[in-house]
N, C-alpha and C. Protein backbone atom coordinates (compact mmCIF):
# COMPACT_ATOMS: atom_id res chain seq x y z
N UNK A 1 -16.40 -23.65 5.23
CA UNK A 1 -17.08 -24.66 4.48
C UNK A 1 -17.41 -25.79 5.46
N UNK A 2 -18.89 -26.18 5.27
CA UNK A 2 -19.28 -27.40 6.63
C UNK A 2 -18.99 -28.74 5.57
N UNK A 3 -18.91 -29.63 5.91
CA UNK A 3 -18.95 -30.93 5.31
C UNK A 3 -19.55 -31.92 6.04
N UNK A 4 -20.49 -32.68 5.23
CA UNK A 4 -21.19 -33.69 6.05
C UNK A 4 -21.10 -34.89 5.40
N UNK A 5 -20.66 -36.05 5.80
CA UNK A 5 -20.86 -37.29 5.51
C UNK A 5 -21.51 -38.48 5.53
N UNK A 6 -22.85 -39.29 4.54
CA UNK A 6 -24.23 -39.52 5.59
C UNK A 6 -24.08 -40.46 4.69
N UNK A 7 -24.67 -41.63 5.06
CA UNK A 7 -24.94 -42.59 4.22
C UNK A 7 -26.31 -42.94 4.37
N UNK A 8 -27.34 -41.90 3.31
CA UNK A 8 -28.96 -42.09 3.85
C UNK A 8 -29.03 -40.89 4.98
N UNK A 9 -29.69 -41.84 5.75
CA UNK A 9 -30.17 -40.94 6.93
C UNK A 9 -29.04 -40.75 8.02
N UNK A 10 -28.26 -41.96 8.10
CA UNK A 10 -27.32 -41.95 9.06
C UNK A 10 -26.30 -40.98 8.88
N UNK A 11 -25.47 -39.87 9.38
CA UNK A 11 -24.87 -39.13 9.64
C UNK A 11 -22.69 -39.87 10.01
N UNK A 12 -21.98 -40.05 8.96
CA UNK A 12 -20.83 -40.74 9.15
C UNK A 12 -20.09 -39.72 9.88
N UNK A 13 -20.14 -38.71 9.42
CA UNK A 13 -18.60 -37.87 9.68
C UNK A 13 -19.71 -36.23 9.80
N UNK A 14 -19.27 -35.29 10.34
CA UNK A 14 -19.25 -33.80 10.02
C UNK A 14 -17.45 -32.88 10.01
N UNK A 15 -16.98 -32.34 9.49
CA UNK A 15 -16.19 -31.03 9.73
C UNK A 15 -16.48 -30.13 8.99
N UNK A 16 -15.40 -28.94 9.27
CA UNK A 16 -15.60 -27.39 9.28
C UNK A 16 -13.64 -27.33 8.29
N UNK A 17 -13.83 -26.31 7.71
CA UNK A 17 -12.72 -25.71 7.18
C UNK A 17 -12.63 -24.33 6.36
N UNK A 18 -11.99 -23.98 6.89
CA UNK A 18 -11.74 -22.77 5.87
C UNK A 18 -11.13 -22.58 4.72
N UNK A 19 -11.41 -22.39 4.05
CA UNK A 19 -10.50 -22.26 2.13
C UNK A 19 -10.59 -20.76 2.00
N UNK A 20 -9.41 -20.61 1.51
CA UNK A 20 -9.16 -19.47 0.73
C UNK A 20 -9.11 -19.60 -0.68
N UNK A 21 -9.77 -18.65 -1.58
CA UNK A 21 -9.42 -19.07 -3.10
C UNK A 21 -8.47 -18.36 -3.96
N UNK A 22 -7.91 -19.33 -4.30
CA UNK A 22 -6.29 -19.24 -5.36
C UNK A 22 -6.91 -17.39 -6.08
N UNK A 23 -6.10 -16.49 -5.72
CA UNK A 23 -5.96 -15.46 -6.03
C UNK A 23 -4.79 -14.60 -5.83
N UNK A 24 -4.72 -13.53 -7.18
CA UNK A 24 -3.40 -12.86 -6.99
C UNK A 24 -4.10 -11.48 -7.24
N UNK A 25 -2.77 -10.74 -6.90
CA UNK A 25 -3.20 -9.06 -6.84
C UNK A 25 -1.76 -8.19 -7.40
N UNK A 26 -2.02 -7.32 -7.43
CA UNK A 26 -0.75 -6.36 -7.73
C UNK A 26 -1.17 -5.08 -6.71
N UNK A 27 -0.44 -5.15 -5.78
CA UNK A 27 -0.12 -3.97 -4.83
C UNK A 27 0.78 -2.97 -5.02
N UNK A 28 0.57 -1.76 -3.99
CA UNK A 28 1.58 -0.83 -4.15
C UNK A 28 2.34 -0.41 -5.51
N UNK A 29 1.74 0.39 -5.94
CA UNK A 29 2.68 0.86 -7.40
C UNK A 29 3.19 1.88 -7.10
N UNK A 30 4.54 1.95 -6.97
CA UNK A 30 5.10 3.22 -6.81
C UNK A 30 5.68 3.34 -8.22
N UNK A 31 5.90 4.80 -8.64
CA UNK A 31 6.40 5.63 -9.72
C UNK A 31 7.68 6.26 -8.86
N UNK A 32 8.24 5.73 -9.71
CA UNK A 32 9.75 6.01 -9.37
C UNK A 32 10.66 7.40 -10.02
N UNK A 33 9.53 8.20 -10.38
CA UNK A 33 9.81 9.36 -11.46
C UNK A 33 8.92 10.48 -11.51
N UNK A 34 8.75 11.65 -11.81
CA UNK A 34 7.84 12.50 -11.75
C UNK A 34 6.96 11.81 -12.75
N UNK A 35 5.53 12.68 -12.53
CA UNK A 35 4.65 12.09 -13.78
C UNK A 35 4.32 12.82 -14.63
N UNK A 36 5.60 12.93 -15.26
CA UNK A 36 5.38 13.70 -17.10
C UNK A 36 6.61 12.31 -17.52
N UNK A 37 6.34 11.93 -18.58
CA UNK A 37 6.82 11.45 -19.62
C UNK A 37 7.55 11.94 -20.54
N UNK A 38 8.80 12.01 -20.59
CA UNK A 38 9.18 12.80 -21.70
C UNK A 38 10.11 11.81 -22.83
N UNK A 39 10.20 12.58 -23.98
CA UNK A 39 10.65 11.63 -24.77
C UNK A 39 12.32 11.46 -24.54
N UNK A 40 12.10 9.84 -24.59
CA UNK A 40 13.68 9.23 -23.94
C UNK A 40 14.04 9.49 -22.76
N UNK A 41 13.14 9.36 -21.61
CA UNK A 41 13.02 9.79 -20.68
C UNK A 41 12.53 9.03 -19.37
N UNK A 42 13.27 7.58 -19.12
CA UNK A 42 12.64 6.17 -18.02
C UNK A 42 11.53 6.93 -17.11
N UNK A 43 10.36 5.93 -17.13
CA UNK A 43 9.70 6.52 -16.03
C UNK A 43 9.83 4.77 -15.60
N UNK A 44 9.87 4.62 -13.70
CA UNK A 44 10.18 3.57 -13.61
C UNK A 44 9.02 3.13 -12.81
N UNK A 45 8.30 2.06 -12.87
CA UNK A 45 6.93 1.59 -11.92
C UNK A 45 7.28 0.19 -11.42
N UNK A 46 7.33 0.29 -10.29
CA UNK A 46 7.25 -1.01 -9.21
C UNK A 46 6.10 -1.07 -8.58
N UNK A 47 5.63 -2.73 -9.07
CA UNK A 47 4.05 -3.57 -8.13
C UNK A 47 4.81 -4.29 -6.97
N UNK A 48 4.31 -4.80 -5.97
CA UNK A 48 4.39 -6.23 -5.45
C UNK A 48 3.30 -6.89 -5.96
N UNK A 49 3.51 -8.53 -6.24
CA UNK A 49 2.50 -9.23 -7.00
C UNK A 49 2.27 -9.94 -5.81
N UNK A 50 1.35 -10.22 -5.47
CA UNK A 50 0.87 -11.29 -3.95
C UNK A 50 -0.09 -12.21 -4.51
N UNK A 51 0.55 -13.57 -4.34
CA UNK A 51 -0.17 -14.72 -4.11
C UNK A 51 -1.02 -14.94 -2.99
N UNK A 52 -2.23 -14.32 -3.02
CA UNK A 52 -3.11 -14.46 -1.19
C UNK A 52 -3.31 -15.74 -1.01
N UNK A 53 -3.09 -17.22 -1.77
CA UNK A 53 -3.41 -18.57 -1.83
C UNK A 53 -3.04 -19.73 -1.17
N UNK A 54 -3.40 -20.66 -0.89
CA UNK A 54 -2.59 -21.69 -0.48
C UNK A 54 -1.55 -22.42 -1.70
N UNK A 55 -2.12 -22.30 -2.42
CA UNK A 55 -1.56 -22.79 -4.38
C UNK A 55 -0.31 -21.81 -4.48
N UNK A 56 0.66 -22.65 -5.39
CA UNK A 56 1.32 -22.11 -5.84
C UNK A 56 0.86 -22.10 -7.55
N UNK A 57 1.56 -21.04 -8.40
CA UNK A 57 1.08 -20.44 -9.80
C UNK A 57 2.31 -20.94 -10.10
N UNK A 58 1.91 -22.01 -11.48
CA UNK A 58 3.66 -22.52 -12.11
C UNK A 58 3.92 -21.52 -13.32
N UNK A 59 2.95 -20.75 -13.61
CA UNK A 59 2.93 -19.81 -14.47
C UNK A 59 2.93 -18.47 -14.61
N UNK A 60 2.63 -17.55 -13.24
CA UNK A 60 2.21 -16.15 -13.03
C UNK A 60 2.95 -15.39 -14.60
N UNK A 61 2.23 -14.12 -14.79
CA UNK A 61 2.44 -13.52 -15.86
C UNK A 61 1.89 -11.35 -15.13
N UNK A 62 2.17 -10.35 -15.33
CA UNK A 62 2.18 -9.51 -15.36
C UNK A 62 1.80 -8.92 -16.75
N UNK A 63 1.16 -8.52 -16.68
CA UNK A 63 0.74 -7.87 -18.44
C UNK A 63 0.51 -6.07 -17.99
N UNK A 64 0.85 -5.48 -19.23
CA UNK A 64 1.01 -4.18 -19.27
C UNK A 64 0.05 -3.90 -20.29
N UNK A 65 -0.60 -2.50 -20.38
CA UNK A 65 -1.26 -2.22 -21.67
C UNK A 65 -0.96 -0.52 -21.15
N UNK A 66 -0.99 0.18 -22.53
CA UNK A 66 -0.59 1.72 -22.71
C UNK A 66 -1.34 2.31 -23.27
N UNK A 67 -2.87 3.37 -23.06
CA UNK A 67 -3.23 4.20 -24.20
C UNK A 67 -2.72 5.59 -24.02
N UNK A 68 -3.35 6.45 -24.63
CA UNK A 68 -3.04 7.70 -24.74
C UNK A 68 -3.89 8.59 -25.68
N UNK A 69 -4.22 10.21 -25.19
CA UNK A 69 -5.40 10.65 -25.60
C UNK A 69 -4.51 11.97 -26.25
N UNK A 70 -5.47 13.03 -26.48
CA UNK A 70 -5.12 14.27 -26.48
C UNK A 70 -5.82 15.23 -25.87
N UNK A 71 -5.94 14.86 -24.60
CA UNK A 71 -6.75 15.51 -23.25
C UNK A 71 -5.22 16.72 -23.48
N UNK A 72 -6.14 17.85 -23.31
CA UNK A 72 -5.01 19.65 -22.83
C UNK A 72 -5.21 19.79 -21.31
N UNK A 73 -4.37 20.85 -21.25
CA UNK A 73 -4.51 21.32 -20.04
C UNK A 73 -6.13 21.73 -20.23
N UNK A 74 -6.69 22.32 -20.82
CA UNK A 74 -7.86 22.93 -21.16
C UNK A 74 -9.12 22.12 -20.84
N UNK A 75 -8.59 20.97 -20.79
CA UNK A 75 -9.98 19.50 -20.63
C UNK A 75 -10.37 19.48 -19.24
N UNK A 76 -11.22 19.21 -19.35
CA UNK A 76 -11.56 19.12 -17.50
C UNK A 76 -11.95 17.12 -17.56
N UNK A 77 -11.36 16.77 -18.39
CA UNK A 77 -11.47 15.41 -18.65
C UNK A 77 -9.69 14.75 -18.22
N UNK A 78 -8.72 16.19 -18.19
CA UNK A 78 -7.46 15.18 -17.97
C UNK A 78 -7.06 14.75 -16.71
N UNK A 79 -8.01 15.23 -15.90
CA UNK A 79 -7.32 14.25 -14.68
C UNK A 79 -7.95 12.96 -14.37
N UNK A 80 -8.77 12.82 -15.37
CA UNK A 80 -9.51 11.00 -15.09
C UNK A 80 -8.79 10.19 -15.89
N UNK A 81 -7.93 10.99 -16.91
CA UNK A 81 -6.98 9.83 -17.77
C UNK A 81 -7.45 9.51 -19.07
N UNK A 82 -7.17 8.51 -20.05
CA UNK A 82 -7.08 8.00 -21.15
C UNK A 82 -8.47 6.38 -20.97
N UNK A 83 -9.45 7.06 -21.04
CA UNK A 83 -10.46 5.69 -21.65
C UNK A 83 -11.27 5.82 -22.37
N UNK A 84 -11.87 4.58 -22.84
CA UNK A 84 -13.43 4.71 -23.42
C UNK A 84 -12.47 5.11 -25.33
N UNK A 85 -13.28 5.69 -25.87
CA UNK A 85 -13.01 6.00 -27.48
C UNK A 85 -12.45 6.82 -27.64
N UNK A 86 -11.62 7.81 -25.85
CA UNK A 86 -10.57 9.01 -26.44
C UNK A 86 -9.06 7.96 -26.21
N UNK A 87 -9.57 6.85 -26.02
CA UNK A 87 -8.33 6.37 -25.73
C UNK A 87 -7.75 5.79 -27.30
N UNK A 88 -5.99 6.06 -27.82
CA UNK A 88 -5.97 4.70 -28.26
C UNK A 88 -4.66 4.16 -28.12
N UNK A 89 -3.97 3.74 -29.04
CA UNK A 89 -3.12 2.61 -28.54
C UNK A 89 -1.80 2.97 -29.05
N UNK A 90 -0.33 3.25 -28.03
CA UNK A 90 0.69 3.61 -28.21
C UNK A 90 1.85 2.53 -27.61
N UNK A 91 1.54 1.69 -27.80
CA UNK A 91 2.13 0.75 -27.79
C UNK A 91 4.02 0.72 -28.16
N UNK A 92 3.84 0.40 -29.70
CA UNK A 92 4.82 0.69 -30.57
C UNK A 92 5.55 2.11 -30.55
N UNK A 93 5.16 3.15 -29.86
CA UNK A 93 5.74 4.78 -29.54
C UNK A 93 6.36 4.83 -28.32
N UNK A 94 6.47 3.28 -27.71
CA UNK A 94 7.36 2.94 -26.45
C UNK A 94 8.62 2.38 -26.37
N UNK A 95 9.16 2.42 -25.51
CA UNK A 95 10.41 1.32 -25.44
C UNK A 95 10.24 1.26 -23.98
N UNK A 96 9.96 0.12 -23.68
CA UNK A 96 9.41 -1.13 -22.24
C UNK A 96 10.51 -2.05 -21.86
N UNK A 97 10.78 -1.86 -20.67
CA UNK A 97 11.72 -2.95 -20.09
C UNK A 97 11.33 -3.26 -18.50
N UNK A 98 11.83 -4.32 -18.40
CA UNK A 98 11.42 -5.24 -16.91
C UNK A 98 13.22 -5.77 -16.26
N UNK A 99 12.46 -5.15 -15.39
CA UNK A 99 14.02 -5.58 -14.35
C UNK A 99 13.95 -7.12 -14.11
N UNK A 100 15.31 -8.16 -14.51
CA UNK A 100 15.34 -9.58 -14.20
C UNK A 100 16.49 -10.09 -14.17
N UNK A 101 16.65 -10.74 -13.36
CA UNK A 101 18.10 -11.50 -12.77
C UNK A 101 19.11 -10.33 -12.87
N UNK A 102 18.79 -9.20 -12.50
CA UNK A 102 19.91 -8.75 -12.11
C UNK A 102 20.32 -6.96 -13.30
N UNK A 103 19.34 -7.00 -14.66
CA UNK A 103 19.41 -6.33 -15.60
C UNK A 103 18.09 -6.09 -16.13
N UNK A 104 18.51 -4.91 -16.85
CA UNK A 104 16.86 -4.89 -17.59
C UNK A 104 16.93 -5.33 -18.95
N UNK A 105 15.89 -6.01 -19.26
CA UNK A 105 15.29 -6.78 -20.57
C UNK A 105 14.24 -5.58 -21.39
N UNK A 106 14.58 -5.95 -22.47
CA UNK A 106 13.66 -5.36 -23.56
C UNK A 106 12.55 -6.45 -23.65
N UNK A 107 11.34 -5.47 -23.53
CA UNK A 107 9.97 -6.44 -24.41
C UNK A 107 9.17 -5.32 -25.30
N UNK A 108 8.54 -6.69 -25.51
CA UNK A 108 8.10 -6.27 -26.84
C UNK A 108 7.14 -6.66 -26.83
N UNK A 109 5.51 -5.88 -27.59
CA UNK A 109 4.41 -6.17 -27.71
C UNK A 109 4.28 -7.79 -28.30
N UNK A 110 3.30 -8.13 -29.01
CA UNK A 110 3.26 -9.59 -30.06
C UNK A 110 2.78 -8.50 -31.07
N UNK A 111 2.90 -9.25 -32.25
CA UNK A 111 2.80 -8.27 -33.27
C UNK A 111 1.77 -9.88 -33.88
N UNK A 112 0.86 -10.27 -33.80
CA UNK A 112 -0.09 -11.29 -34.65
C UNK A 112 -1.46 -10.67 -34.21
N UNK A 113 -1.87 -9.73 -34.10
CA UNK A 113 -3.17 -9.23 -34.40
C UNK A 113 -4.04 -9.25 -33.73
N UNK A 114 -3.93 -10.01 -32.47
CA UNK A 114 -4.34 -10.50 -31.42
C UNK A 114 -5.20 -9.29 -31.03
N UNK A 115 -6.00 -9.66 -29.82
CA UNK A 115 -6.50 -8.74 -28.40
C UNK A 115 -5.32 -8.07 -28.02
N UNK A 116 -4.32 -9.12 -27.49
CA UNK A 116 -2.99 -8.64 -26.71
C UNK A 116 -2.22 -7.86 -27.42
N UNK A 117 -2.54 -7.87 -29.01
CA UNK A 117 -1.36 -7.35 -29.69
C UNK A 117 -0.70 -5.66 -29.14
N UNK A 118 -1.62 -5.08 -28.38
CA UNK A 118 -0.94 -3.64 -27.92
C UNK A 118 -0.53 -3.91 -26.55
N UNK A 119 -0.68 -4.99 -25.81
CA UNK A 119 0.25 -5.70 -24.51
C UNK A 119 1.54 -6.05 -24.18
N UNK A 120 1.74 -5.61 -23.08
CA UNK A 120 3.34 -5.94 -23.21
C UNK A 120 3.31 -7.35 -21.75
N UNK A 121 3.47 -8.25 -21.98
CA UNK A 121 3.67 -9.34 -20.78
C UNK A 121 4.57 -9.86 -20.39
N UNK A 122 5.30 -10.01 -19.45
CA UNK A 122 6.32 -9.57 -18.56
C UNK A 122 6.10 -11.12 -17.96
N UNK A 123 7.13 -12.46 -18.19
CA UNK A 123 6.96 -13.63 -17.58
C UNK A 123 7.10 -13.63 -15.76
N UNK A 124 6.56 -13.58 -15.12
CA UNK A 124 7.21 -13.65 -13.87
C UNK A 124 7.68 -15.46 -13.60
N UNK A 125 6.73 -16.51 -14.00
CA UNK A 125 7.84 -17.94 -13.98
C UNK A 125 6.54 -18.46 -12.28
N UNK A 126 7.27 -18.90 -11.62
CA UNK A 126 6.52 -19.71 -10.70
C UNK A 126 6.70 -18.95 -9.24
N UNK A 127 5.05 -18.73 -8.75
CA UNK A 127 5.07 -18.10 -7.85
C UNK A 127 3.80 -18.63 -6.63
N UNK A 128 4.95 -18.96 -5.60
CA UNK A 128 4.78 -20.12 -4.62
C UNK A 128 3.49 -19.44 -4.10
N UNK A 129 2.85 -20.13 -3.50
CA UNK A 129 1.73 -19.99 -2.23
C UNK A 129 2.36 -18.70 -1.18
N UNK A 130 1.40 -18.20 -0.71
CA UNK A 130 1.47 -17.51 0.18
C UNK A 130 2.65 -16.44 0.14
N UNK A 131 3.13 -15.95 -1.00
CA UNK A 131 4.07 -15.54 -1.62
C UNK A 131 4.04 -13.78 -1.96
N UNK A 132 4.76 -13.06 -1.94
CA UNK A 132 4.86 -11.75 -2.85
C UNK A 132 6.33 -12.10 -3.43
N UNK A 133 6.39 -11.26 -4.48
CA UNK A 133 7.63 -10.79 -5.59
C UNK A 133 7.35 -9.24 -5.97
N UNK A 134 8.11 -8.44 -5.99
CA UNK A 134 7.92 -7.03 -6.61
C UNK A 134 8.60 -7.30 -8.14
N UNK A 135 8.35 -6.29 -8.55
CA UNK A 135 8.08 -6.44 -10.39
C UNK A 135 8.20 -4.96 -10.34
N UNK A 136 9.36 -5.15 -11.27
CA UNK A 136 9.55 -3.38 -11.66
C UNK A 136 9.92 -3.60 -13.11
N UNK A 137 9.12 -2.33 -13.62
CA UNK A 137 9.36 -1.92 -15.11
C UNK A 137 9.49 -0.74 -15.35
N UNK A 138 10.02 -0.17 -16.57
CA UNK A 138 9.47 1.08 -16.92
C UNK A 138 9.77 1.54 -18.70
N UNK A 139 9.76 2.63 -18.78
CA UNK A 139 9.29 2.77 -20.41
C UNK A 139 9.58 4.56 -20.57
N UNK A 140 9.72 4.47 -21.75
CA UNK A 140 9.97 6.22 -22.51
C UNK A 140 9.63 6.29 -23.61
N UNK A 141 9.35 6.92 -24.19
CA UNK A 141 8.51 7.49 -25.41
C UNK A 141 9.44 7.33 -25.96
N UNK A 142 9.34 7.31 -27.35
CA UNK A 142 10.04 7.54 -28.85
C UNK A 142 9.50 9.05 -29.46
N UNK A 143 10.49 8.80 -30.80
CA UNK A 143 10.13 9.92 -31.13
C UNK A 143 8.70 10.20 -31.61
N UNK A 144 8.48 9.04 -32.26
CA UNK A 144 6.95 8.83 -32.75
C UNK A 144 5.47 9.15 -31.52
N UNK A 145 6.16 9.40 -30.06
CA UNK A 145 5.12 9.59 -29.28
C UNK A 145 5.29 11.23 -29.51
N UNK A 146 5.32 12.24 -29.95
CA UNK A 146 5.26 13.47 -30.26
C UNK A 146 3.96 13.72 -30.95
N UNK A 147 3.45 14.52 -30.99
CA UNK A 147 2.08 15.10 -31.69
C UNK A 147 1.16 15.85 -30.91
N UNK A 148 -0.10 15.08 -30.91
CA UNK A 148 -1.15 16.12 -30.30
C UNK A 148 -1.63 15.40 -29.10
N UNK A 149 -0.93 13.87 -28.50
CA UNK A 149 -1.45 13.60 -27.70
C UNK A 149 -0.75 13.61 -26.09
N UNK A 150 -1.70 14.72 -24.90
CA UNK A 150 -1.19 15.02 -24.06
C UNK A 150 -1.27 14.15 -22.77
N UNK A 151 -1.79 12.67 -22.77
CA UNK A 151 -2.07 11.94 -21.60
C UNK A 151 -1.36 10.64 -22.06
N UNK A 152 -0.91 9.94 -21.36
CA UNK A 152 -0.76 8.50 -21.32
C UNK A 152 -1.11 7.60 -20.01
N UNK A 153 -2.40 6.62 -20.38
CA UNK A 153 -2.92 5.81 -19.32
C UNK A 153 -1.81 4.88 -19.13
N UNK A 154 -1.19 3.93 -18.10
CA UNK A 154 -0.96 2.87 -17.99
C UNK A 154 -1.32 1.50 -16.84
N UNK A 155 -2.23 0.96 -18.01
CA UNK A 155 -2.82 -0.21 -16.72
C UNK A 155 -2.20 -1.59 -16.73
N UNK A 156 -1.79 -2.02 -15.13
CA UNK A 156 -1.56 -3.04 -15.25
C UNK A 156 -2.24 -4.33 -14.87
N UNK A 157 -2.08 -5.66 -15.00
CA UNK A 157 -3.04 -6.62 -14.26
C UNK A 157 -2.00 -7.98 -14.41
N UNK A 158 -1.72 -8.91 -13.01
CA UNK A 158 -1.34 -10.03 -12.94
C UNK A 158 -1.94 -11.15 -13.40
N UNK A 159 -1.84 -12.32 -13.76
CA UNK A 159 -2.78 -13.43 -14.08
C UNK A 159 -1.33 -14.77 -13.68
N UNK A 160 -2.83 -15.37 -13.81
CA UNK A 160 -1.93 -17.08 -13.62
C UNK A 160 -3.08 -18.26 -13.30
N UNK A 161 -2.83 -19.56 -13.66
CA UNK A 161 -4.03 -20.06 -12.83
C UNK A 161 -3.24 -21.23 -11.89
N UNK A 162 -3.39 -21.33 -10.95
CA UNK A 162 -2.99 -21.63 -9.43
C UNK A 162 -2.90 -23.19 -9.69
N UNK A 163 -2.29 -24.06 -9.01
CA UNK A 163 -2.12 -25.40 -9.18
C UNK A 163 -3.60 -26.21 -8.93
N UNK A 164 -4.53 -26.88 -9.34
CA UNK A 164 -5.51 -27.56 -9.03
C UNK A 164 -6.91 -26.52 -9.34
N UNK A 165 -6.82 -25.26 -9.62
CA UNK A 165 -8.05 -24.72 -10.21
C UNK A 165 -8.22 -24.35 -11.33
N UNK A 166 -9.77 -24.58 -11.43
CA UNK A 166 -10.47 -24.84 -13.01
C UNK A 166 -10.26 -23.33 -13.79
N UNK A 167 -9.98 -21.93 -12.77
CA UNK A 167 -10.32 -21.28 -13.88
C UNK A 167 -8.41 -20.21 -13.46
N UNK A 168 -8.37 -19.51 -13.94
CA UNK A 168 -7.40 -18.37 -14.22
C UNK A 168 -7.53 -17.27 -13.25
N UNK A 169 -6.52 -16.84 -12.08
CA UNK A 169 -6.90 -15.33 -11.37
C UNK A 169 -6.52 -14.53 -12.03
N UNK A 170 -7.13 -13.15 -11.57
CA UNK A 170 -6.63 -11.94 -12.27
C UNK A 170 -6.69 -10.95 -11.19
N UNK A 171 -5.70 -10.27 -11.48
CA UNK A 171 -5.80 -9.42 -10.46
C UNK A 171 -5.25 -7.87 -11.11
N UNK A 172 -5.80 -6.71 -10.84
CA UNK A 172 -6.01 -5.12 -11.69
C UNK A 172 -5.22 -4.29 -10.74
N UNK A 173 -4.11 -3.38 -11.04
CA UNK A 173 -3.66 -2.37 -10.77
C UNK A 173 -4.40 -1.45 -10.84
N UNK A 174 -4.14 -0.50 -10.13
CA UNK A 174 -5.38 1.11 -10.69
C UNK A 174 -4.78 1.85 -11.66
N UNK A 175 -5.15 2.14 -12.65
CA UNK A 175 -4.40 3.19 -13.90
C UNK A 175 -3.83 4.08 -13.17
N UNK A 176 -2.34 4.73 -14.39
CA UNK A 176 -1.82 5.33 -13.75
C UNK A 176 -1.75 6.30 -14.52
N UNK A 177 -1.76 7.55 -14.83
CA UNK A 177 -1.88 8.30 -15.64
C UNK A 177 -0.67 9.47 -15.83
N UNK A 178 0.51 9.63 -16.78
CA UNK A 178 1.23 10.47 -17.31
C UNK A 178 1.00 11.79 -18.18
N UNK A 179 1.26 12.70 -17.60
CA UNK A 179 1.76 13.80 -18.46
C UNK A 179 2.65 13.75 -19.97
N UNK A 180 2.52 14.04 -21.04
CA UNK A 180 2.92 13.69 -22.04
C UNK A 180 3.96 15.21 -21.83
N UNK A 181 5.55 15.28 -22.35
CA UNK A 181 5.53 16.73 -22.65
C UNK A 181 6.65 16.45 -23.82
């Protein structure tokens, strides 16, 4: 970024600087488990969340979302996963927990009707400048995930908005896609 300082025609000041902008990401997802899902059965997923910023986030947040299709072996659609209108929402056919201070915590969707309402968000709390934290969760079916559906998508994405900027980062995991059995 150049900066110039002029009063009129006259020229006060010039410098140069570089800015980076307040952004976060979720790296590295390892699956800590084969990828079939079975019922009552932890599958465990660890991100690192990276602050690339000079800002620190007094708020960072991790959000989860879960669909699931009834792609067969037979589909030549199941190895791209759960989207679009074969996807829908299995939320509630989960049991979700996040590793913190030391134990794992139960969460739980919001149940008010929301956008988010099939989200599961995971507080991460304040996350300094120039920073990573890894974030591990994981989840198992209930009995209610039984039937005809053979895929489960799971996407994740970080958010927060950084100390002194106007808008909110976001940052997207790549879907991860489970075997239902």
């Amino acid at each position: 970024m150049d900066v110039t300082l002029s009063d009129g025609s006259r020229t006060l000041a010039r410098g140069h600087a570089s800015v980076r902008p307040a952004t976060l990401s979720l790296d590295h997802a390892t699956v800590d488990e084969p990828a079939a899902l079975g019922h009552g059965r932890w599958t465990e997923v660890t991100y690192t969340v990276v602050n690339h910023s000079h800002s620190g986030y007094p708020q960072a947040q991790v959000q989860a979302e879960f669909g699931a299709c009834e792609a067969g072996p037979d589909n030549p659609l199941e190895g791209v996963g759960c989207s679009g209108s074969r996807r829908h929402a299995v939320t509630t056919r989960l049991r979700t927990q996040w590793y913190d201070d030391g134990r794992w915590q139960d969460v739980s969707a919001p149940d008010d009707g929301s956008l988010l309402a099939e989200t599961f968000t995971l507080p991460l709390g304040e996350l300094p400048a120039d920073s990573r934290r890894k974030v591990r969760l994981r989840f198992a079916g209930t009995g209610d995930l039984d039937g005809e559906d053979r895929l489960l998508t799971f996407t994740s994405r970080v958010n927060g908005q950084a100390v002194g900027a106007s808008e909110r980062s976001l940052g997207t995991g790549w879907p991860l896609t489970f075997a239902l059995r």
